[in-house]
Every structure is written in C-alpha cells, then in structure tokens.
C-alpha atoms as a PDB file:
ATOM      1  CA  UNK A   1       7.004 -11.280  -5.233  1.00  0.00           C
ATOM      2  CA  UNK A   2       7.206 -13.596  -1.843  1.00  0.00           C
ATOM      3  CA  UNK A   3       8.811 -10.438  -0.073  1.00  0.00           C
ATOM      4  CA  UNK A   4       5.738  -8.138  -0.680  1.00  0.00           C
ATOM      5  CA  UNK A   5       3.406 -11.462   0.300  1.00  0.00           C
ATOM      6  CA  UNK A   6       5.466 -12.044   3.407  1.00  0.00           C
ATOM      7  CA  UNK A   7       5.484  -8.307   4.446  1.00  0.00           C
ATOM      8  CA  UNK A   8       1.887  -7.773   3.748  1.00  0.00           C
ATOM      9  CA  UNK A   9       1.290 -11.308   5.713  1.00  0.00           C
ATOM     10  CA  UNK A  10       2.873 -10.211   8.801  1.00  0.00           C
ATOM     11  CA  UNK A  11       0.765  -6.855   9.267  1.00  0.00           C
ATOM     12  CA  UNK A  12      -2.328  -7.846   8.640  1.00  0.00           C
ATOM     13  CA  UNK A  13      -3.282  -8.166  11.999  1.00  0.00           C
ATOM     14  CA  UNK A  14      -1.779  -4.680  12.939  1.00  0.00           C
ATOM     15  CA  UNK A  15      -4.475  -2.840  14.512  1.00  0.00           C
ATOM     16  CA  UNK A  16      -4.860   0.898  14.187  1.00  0.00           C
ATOM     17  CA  UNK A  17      -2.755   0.693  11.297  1.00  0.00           C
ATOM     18  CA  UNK A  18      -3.680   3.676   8.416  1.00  0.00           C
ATOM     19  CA  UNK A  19      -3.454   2.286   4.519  1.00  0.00           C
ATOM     20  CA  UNK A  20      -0.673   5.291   3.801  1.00  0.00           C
ATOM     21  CA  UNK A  21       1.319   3.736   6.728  1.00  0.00           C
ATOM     22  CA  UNK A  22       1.403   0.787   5.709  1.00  0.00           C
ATOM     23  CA  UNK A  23       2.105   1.666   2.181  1.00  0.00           C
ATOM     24  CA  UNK A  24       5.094   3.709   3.202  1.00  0.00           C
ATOM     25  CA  UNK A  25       6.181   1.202   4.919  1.00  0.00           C
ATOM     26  CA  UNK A  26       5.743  -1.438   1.923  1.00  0.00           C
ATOM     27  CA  UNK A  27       7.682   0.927  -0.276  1.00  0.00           C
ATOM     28  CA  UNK A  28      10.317   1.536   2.459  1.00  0.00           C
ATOM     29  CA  UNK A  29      11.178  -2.412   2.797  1.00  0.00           C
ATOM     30  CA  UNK A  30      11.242  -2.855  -1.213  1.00  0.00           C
ATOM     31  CA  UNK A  31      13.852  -0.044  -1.808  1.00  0.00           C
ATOM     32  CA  UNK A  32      16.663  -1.470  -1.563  1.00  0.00           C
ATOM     33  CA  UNK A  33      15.700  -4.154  -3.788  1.00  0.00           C
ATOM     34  CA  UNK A  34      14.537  -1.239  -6.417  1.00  0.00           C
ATOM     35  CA  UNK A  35      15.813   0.712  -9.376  1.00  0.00           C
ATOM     36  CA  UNK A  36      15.604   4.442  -8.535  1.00  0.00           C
ATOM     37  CA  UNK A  37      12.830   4.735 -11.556  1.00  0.00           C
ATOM     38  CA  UNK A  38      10.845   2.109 -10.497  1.00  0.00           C
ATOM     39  CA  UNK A  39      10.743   3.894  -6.763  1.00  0.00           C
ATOM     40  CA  UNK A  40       9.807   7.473  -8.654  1.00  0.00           C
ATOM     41  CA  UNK A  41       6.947   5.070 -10.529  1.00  0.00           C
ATOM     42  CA  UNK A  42       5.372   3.401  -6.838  1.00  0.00           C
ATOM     43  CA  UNK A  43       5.725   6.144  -4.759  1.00  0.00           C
ATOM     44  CA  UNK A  44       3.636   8.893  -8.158  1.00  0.00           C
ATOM     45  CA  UNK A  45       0.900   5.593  -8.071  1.00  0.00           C
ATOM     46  CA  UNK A  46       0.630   6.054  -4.045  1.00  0.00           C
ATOM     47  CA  UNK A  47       0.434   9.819  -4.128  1.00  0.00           C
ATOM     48  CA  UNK A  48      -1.353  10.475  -6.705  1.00  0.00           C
ATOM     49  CA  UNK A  49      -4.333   7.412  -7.067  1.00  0.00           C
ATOM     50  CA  UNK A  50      -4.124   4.990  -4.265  1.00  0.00           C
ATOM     51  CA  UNK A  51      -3.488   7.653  -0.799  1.00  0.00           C
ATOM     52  CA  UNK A  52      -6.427  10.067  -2.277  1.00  0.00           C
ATOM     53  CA  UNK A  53      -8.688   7.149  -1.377  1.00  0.00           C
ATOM     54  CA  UNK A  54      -6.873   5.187   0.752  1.00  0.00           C
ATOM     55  CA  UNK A  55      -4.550   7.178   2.576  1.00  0.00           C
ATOM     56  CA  UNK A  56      -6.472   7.913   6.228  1.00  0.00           C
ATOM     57  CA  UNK A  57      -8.224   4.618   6.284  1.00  0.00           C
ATOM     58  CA  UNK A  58      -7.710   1.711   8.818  1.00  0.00           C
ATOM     59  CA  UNK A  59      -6.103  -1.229   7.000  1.00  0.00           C
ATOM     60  CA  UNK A  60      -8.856  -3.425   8.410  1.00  0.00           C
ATOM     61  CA  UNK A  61     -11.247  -1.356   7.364  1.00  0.00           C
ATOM     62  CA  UNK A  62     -10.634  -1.577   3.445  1.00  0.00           C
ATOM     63  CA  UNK A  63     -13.016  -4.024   2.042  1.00  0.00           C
ATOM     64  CA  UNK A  64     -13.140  -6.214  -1.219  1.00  0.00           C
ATOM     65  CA  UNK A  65     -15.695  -3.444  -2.183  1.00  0.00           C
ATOM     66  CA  UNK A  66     -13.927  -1.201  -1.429  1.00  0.00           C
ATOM     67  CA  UNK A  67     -11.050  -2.063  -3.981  1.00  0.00           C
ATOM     68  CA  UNK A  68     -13.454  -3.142  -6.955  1.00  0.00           C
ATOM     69  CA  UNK A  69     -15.415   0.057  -6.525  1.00  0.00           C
ATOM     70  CA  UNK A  70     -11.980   1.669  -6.688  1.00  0.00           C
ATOM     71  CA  UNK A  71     -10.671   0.100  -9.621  1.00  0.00           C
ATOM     72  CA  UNK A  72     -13.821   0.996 -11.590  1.00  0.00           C
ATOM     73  CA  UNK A  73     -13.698   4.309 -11.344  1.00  0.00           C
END
C-alpha cells in the first residue's frame, strides 16, 4: 500500500518517537480506509505480539536485528 509507504516515509526522521506511537498513529491514518474486522485484526497483532516488544522503544532505535530476531521467535 503507497499510503502506509508514504506515512511511514514521512516519520522516519521523527526523533523521540516510541514504536507504539507510531503504530497508533499508523493504524489511526488507515481507518478510515478499513473494514471494522480488519481494524479488530491490526490493532489484536499490535497489542498482543508487536507492542510487548516494541511498544517503549525509540523508532530509531529498532534495528534489522532487531526485527529478524523477532520474527524467529
């Protein structure tokens, strides 16, 4: 989807910007776009895999690693 591309494009450079803020702000932006099931299905993913890990971390800070070592669990 260009729209997630563009949005995660233009905050990349955000500093002091937490992973769950960003994320909330992802979801936020793609809403009205969404079906109400498909909102129910991002928002369980973020709560219950991706914030665990993610959620307090600088977006800068997140590393290639950091996401494979993730994934593989």
């Amino acid at each position: 989807m260009l729209i997630q591309k563009d949005f995660l494009l233009s905050k990349q450079n955000t500093p002091n910007c937490k992973f769950e803020n960003i994320a909330d702000q992802w979801l936020n932006s793609l809403k009205p776009q969404l079906k109400e099931s498909s909102i129910v299905k991002y928002t369980n993913i973020l709560n219950l895999h991706l914030f665990p890990e993610f959620s307090n971390r600088e977006i800068t800070e997140i590393t290639r690693n950091n996401i494979r070592s993730f994934s593989c669990n």
